[in-house]
PDB file of N, CA and C in Angstrom:
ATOM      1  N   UNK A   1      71.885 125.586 105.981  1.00  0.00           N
ATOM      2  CA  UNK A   1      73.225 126.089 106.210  1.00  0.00           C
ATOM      3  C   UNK A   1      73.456 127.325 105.354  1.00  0.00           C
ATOM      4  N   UNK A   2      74.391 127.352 104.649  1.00  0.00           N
ATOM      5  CA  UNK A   2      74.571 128.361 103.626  1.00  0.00           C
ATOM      6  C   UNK A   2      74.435 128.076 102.240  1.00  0.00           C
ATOM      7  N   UNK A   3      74.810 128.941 101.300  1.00  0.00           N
ATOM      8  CA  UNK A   3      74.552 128.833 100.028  1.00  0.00           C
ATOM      9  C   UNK A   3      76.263 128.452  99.631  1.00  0.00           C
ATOM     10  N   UNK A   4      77.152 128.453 100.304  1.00  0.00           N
ATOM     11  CA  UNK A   4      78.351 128.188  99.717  1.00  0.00           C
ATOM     12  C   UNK A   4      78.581 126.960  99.698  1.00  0.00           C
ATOM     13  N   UNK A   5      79.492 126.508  97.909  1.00  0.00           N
ATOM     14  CA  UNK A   5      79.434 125.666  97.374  1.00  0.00           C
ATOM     15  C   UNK A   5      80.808 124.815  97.974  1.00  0.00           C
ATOM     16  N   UNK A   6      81.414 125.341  98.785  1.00  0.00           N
ATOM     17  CA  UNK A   6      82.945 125.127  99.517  1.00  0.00           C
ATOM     18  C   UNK A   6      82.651 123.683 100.593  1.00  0.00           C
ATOM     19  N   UNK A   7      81.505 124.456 101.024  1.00  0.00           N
ATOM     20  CA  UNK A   7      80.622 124.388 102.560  1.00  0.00           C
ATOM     21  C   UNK A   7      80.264 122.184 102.341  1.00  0.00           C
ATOM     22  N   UNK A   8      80.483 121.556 103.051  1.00  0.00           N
ATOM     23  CA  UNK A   8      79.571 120.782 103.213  1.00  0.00           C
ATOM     24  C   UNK A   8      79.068 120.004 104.442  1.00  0.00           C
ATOM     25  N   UNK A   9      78.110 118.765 104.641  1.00  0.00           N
ATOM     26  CA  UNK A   9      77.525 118.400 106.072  1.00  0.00           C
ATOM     27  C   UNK A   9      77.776 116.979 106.000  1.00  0.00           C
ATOM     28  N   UNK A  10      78.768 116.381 106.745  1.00  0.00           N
ATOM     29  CA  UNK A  10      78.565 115.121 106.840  1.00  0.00           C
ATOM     30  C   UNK A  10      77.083 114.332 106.888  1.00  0.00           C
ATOM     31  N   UNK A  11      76.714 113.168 105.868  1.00  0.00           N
ATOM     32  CA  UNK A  11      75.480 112.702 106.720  1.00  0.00           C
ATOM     33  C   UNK A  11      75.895 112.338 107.991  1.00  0.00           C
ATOM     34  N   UNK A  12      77.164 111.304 108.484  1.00  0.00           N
ATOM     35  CA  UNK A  12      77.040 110.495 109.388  1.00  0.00           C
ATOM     36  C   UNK A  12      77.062 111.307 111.029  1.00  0.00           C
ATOM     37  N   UNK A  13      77.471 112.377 110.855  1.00  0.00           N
ATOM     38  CA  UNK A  13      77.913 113.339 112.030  1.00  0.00           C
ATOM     39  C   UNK A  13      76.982 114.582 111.720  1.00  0.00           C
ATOM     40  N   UNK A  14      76.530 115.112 110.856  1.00  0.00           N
ATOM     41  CA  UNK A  14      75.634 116.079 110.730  1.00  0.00           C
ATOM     42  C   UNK A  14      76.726 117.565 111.299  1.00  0.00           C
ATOM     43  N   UNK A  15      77.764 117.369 110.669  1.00  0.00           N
ATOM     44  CA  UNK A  15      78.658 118.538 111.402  1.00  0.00           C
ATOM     45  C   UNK A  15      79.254 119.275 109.691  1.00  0.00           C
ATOM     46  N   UNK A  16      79.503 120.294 109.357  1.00  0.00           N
ATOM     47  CA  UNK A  16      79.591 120.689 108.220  1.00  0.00           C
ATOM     48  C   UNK A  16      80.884 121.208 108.481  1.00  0.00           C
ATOM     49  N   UNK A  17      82.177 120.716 106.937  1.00  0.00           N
ATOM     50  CA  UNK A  17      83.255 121.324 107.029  1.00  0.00           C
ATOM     51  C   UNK A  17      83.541 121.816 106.039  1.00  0.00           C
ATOM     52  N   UNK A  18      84.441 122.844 105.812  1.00  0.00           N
ATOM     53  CA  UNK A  18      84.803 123.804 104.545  1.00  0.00           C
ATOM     54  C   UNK A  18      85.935 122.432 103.843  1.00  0.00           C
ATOM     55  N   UNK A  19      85.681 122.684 102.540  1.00  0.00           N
ATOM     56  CA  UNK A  19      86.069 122.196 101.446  1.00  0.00           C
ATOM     57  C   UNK A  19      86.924 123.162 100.678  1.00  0.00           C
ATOM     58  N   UNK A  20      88.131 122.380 100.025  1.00  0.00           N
ATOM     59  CA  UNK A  20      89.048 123.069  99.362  1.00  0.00           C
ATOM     60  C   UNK A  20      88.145 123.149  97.882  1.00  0.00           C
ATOM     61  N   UNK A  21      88.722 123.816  96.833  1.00  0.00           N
ATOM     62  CA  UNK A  21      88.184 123.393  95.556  1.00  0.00           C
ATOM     63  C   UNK A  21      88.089 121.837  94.955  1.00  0.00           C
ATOM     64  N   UNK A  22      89.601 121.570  95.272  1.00  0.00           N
ATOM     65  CA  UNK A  22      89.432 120.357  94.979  1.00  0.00           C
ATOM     66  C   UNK A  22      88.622 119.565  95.310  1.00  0.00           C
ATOM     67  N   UNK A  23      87.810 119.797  96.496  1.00  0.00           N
ATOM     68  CA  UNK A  23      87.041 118.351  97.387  1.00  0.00           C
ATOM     69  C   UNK A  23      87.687 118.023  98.626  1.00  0.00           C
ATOM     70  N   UNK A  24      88.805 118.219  98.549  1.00  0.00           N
ATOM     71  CA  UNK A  24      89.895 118.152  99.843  1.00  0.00           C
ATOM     72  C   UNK A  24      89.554 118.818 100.912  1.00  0.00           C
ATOM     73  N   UNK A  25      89.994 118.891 101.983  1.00  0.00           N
ATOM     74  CA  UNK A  25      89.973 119.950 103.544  1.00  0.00           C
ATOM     75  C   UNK A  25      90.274 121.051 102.785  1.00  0.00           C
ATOM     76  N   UNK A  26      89.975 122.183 103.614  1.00  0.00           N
ATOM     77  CA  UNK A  26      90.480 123.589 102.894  1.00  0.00           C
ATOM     78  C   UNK A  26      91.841 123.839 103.196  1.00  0.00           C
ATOM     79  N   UNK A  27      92.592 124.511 102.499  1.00  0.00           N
ATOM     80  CA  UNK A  27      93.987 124.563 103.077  1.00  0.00           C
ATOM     81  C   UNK A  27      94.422 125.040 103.948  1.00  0.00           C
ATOM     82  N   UNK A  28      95.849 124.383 104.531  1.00  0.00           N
ATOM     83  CA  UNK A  28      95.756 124.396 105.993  1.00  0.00           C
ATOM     84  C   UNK A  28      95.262 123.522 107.096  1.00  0.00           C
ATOM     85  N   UNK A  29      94.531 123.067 106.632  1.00  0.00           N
ATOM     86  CA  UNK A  29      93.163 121.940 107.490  1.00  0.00           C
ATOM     87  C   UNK A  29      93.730 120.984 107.418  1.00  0.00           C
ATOM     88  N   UNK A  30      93.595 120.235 108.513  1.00  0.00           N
ATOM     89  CA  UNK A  30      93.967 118.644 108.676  1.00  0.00           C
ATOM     90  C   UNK A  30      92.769 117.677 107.907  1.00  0.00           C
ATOM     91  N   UNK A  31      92.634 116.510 108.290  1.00  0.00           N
ATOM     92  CA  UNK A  31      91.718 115.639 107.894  1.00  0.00           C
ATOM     93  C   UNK A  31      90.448 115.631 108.247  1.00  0.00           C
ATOM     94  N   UNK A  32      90.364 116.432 109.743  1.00  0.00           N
ATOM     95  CA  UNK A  32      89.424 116.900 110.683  1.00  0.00           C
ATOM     96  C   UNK A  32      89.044 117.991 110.979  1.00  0.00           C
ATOM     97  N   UNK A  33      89.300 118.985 109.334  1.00  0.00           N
ATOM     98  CA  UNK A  33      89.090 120.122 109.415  1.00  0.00           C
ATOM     99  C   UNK A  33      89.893 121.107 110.381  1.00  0.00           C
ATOM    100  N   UNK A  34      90.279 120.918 111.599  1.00  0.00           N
ATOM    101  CA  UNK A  34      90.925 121.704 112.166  1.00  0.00           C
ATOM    102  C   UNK A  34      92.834 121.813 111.625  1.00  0.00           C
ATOM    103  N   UNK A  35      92.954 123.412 111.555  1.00  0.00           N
ATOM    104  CA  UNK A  35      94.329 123.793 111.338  1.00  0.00           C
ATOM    105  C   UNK A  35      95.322 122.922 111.429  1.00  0.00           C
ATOM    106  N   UNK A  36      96.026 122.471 110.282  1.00  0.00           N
ATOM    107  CA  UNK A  36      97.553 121.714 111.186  1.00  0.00           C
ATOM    108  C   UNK A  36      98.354 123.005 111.659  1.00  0.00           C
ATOM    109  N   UNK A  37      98.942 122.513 112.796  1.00  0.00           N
ATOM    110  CA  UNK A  37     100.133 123.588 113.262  1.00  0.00           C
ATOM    111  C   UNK A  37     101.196 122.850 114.172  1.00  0.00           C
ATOM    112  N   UNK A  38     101.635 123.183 114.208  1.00  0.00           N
ATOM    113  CA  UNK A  38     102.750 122.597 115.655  1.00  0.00           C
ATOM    114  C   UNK A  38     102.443 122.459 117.079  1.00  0.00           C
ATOM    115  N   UNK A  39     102.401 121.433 117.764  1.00  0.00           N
ATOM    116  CA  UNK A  39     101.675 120.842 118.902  1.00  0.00           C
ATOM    117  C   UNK A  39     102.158 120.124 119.420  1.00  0.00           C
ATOM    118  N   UNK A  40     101.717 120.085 120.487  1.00  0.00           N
ATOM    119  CA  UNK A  40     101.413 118.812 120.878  1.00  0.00           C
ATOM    120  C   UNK A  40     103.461 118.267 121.471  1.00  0.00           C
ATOM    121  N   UNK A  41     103.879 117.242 122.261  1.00  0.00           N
ATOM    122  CA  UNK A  41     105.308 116.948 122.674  1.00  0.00           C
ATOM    123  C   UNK A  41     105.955 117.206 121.871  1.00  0.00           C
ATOM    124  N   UNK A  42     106.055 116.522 120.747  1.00  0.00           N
ATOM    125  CA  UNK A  42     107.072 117.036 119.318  1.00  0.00           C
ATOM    126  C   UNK A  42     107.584 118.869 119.572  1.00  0.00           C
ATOM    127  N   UNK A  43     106.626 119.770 119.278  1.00  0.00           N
ATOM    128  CA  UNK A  43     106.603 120.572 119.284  1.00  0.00           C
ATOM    129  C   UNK A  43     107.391 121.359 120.688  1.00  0.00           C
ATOM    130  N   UNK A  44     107.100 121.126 122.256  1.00  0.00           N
ATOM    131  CA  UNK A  44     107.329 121.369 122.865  1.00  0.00           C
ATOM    132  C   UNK A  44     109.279 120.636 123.284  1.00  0.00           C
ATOM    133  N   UNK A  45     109.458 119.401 123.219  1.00  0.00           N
ATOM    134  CA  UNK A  45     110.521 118.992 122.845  1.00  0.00           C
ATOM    135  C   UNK A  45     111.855 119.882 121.769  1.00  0.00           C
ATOM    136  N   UNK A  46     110.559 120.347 120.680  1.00  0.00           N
ATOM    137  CA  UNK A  46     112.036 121.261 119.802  1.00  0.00           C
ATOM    138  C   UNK A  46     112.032 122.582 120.843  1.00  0.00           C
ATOM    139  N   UNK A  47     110.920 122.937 121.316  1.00  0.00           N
ATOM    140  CA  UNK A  47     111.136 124.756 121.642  1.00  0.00           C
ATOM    141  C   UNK A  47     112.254 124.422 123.262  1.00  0.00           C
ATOM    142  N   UNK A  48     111.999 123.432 123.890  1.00  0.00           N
ATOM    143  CA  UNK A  48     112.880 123.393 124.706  1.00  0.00           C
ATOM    144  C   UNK A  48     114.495 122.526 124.647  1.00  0.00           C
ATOM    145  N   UNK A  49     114.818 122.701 123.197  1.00  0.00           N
ATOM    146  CA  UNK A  49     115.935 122.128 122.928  1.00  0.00           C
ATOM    147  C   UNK A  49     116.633 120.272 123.599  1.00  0.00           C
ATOM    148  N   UNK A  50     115.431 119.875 123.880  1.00  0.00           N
ATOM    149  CA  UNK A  50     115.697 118.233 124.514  1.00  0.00           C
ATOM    150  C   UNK A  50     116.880 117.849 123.590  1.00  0.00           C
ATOM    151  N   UNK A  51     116.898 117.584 122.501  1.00  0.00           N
ATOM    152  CA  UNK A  51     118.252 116.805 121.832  1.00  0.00           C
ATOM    153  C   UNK A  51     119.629 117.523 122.183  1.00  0.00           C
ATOM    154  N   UNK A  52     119.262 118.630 121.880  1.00  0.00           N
ATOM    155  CA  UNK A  52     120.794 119.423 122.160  1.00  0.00           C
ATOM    156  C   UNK A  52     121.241 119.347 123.575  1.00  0.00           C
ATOM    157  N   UNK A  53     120.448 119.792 124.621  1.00  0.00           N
ATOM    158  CA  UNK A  53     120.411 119.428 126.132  1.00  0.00           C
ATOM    159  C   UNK A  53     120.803 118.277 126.731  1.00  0.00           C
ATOM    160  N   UNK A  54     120.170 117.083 125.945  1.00  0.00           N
ATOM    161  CA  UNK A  54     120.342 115.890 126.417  1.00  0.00           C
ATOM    162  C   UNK A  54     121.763 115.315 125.838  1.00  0.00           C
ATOM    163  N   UNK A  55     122.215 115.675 124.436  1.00  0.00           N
ATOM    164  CA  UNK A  55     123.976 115.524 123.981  1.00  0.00           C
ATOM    165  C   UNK A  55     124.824 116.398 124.772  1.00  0.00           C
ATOM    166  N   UNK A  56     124.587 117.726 125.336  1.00  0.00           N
ATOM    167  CA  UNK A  56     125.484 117.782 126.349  1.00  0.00           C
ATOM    168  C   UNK A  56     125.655 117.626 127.736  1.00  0.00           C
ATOM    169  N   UNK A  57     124.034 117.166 128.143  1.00  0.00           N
ATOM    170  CA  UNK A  57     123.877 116.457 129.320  1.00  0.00           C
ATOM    171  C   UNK A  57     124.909 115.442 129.620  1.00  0.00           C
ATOM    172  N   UNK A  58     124.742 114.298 128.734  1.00  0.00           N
ATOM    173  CA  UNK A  58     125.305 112.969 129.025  1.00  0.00           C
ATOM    174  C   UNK A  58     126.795 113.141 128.284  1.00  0.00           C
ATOM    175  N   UNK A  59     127.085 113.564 127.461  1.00  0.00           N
ATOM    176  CA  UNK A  59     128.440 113.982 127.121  1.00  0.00           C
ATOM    177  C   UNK A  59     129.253 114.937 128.497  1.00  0.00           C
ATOM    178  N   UNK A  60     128.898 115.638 129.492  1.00  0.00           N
ATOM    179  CA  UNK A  60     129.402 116.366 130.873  1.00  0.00           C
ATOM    180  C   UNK A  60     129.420 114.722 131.553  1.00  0.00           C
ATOM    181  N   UNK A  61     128.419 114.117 131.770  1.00  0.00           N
ATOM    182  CA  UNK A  61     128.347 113.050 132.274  1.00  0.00           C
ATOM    183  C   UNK A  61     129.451 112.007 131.800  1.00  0.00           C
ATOM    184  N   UNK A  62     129.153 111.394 130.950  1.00  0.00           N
ATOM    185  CA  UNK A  62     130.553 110.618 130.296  1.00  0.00           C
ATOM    186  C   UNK A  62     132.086 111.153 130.568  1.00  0.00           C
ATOM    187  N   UNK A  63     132.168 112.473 130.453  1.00  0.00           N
ATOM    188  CA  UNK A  63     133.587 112.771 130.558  1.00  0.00           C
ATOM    189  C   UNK A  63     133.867 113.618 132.183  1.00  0.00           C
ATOM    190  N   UNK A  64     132.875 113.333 132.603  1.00  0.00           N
ATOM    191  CA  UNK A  64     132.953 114.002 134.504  1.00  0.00           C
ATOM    192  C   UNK A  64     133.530 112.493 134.908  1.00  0.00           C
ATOM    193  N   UNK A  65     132.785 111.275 134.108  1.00  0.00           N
ATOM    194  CA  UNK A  65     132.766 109.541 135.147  1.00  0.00           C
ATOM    195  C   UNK A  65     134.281 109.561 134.585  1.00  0.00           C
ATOM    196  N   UNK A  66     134.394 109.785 133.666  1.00  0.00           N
ATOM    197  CA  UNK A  66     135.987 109.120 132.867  1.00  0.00           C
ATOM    198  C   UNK A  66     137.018 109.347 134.019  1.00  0.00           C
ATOM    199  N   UNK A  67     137.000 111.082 134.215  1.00  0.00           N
ATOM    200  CA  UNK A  67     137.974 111.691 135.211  1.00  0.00           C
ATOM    201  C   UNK A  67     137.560 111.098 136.614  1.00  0.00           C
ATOM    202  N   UNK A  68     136.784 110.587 137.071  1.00  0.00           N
ATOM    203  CA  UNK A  68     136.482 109.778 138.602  1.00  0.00           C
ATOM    204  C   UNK A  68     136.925 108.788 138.261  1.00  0.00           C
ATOM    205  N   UNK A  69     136.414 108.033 137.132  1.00  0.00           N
ATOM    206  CA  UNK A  69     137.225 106.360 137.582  1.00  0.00           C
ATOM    207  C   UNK A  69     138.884 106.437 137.164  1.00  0.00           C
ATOM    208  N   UNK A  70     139.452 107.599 136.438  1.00  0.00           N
ATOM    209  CA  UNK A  70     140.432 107.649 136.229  1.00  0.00           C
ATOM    210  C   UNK A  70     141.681 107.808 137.829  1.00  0.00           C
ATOM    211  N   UNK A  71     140.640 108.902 138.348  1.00  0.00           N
ATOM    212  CA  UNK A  71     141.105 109.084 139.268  1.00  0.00           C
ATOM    213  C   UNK A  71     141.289 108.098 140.810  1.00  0.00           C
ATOM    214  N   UNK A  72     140.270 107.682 140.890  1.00  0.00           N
ATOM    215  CA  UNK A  72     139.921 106.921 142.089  1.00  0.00           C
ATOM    216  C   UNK A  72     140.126 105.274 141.770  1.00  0.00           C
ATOM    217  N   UNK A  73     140.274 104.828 140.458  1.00  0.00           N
ATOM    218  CA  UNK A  73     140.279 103.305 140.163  1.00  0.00           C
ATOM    219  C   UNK A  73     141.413 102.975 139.595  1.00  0.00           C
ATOM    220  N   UNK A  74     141.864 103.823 138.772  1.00  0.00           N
ATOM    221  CA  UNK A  74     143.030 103.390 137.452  1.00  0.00           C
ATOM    222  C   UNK A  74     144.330 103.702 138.553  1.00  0.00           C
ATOM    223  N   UNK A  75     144.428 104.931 138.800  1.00  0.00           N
ATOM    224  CA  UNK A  75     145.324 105.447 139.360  1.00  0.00           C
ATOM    225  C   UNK A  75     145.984 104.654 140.474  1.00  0.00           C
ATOM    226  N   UNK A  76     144.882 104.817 141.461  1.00  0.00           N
ATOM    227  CA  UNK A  76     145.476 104.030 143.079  1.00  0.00           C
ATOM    228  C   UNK A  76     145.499 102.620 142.610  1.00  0.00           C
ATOM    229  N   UNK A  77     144.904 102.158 141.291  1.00  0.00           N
ATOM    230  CA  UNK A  77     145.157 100.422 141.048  1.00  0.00           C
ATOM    231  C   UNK A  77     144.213  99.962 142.136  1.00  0.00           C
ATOM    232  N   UNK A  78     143.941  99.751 141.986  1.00  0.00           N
ATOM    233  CA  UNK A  78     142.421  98.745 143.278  1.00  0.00           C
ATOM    234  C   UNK A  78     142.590  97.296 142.819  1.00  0.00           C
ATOM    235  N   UNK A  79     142.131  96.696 144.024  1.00  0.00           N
ATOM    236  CA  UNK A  79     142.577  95.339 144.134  1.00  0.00           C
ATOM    237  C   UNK A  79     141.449  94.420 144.122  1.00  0.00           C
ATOM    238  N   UNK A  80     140.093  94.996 144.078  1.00  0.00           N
ATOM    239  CA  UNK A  80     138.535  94.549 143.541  1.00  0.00           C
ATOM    240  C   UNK A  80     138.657  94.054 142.391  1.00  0.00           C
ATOM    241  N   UNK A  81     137.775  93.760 141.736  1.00  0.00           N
ATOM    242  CA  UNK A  81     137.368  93.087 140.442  1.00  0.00           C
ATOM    243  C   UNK A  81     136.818  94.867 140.066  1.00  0.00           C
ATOM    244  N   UNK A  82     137.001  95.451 138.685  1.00  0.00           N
ATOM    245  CA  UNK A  82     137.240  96.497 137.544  1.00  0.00           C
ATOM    246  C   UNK A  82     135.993  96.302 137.348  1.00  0.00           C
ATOM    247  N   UNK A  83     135.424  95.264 137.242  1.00  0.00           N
ATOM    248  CA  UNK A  83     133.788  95.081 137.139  1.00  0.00           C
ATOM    249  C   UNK A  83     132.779  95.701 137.916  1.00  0.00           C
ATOM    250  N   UNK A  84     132.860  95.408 139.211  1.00  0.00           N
ATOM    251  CA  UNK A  84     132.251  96.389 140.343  1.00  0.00           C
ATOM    252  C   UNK A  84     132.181  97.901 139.658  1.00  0.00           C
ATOM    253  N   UNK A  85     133.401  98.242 139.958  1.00  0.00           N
ATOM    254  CA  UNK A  85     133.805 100.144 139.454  1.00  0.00           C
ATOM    255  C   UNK A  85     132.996 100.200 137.821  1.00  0.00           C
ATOM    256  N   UNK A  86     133.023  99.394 136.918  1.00  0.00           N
ATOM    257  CA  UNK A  86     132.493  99.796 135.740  1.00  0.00           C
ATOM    258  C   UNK A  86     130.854  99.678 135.802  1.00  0.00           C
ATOM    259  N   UNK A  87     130.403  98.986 136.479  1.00  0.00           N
ATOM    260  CA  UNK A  87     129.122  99.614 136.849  1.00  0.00           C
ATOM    261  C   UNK A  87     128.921 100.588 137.450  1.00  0.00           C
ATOM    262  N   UNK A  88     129.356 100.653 138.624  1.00  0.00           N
ATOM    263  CA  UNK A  88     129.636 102.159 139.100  1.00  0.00           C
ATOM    264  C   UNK A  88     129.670 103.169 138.500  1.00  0.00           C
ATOM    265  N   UNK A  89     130.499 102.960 137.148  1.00  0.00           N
ATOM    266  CA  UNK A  89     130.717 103.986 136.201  1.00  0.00           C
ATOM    267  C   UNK A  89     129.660 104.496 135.316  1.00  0.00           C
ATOM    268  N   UNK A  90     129.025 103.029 135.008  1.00  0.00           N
ATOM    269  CA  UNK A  90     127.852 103.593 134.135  1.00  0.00           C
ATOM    270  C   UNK A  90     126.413 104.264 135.226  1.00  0.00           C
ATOM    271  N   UNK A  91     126.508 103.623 136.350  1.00  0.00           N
ATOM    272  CA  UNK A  91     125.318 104.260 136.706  1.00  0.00           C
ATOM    273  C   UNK A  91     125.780 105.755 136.573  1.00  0.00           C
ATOM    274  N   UNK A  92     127.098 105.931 137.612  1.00  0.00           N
ATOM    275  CA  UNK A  92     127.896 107.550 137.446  1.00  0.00           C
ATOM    276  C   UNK A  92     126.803 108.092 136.149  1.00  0.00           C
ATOM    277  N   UNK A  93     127.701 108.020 135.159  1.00  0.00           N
ATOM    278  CA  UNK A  93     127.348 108.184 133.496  1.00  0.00           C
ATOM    279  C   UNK A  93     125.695 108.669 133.658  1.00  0.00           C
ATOM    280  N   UNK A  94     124.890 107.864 133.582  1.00  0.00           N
ATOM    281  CA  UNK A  94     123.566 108.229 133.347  1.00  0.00           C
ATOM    282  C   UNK A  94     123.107 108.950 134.146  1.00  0.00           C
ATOM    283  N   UNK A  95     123.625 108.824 135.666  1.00  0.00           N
ATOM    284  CA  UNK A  95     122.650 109.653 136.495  1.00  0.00           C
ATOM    285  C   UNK A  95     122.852 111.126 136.191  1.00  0.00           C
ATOM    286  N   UNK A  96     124.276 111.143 136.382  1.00  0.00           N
ATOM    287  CA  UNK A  96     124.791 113.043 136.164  1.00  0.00           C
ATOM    288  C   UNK A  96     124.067 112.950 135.078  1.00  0.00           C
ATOM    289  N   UNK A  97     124.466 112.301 133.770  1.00  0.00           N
ATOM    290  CA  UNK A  97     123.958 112.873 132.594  1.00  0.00           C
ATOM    291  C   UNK A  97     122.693 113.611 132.285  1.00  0.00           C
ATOM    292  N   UNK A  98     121.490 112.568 132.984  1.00  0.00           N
ATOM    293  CA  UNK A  98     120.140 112.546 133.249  1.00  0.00           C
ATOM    294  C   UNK A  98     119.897 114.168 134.435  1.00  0.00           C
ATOM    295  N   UNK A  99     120.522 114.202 134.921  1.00  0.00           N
ATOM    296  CA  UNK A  99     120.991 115.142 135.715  1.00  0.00           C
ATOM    297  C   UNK A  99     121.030 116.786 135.330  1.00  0.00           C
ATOM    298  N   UNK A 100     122.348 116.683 134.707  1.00  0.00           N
ATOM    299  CA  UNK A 100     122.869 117.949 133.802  1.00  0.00           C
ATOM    300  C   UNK A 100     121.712 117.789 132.607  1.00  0.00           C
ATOM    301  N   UNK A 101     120.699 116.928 131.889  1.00  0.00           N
ATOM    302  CA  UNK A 101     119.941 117.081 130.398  1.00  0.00           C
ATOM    303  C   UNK A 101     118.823 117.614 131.435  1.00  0.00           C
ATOM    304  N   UNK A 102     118.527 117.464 132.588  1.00  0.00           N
ATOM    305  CA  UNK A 102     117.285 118.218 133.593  1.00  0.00           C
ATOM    306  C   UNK A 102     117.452 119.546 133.569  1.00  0.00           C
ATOM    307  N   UNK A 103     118.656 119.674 134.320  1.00  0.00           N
ATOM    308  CA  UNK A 103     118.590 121.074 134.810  1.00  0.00           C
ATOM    309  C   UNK A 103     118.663 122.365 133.292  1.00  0.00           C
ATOM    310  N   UNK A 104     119.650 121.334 132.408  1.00  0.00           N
ATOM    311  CA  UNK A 104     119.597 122.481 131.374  1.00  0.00           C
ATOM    312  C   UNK A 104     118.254 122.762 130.269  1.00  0.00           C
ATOM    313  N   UNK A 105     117.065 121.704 130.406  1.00  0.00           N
ATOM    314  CA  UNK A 105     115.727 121.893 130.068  1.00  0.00           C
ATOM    315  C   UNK A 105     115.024 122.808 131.001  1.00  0.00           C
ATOM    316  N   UNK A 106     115.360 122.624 132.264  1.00  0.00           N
ATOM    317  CA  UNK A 106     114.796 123.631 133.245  1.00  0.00           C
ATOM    318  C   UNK A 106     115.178 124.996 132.628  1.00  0.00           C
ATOM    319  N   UNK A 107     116.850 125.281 132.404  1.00  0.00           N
ATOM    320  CA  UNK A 107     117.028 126.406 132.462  1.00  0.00           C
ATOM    321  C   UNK A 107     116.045 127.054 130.626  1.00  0.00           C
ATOM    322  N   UNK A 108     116.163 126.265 129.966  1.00  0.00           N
ATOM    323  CA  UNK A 108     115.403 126.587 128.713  1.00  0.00           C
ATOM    324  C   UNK A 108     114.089 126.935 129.118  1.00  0.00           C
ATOM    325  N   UNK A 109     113.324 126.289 129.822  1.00  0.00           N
ATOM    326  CA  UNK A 109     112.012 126.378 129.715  1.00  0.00           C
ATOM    327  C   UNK A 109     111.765 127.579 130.855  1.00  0.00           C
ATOM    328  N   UNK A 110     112.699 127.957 131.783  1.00  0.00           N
ATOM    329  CA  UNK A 110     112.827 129.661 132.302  1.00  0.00           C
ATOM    330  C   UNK A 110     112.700 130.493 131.751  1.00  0.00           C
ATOM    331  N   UNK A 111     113.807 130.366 130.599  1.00  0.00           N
ATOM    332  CA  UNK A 111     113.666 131.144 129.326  1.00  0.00           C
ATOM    333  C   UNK A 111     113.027 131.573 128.669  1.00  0.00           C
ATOM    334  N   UNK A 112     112.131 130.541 127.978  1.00  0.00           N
ATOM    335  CA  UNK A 112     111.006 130.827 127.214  1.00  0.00           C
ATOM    336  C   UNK A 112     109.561 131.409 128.316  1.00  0.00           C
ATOM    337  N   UNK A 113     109.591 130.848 129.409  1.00  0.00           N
ATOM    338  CA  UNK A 113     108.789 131.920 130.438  1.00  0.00           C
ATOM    339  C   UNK A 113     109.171 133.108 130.149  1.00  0.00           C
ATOM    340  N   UNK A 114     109.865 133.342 130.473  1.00  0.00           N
ATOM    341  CA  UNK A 114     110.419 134.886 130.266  1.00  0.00           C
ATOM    342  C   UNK A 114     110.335 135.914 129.619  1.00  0.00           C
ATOM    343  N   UNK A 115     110.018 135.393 128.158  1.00  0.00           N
ATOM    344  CA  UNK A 115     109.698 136.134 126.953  1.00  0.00           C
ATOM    345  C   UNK A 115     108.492 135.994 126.104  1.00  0.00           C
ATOM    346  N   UNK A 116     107.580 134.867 127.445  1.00  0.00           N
ATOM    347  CA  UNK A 116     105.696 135.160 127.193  1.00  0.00           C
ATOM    348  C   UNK A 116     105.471 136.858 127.873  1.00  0.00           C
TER     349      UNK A 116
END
């Protein structure tokens, strides 16, 4: 291999990785010698804003169902069981929500197309 004292060769793998001074990976290096950096879902999740997207996804959602069952259940008084409609409500709730947290990841990840 080389003469550098950094340098070494696994016996069990016969594959040689740079060494920090200490004995450690070199810095920067993961456990496996290769770079840590940002990767991998984690990574892609922050650049397309999922948390923020998805709190005002389902927050449009929550307060779009409020004003429907307000409107269509509370109001005219219905003569069903409130139970029926409150499922109703929650599916309401998740689907838009799930809905509006789509389209506004879509519109992020346009975005970041855009400015490769």
């Amino acid at each position: 291999m080389t003469d550098d004292g950094n340098a070494s060769v696994s016996e069990e793998t016969g594959i040689a990785s740079e060494r920090g001074s200490d004995g450690g990976p070199a810095t920067g290096a993961g456990t496996d010698g290769r770079p840590e950096r940002p990767g991998g879902a984690a990574a892609m999740m922050e650049a397309l804003n999922v948390r923020d997207n998805a709190l005002r996804g389902f927050v449009f959602g929550f307060v779009f169902t409020t004003a429907v069952f307000t409107f269509f259940v509370v109001v005219p008084g219905v003569d069903r069981s409130p139970a029926y409609y409150v499922a109703l409500a929650f599916v309401l709730a998740t689907g838009l929500g799930a809905l509006v947290t789509s389209a506004l990841v879509l519109r992020d990840a346009y975005r970041l197309t855009k400015e490769l």
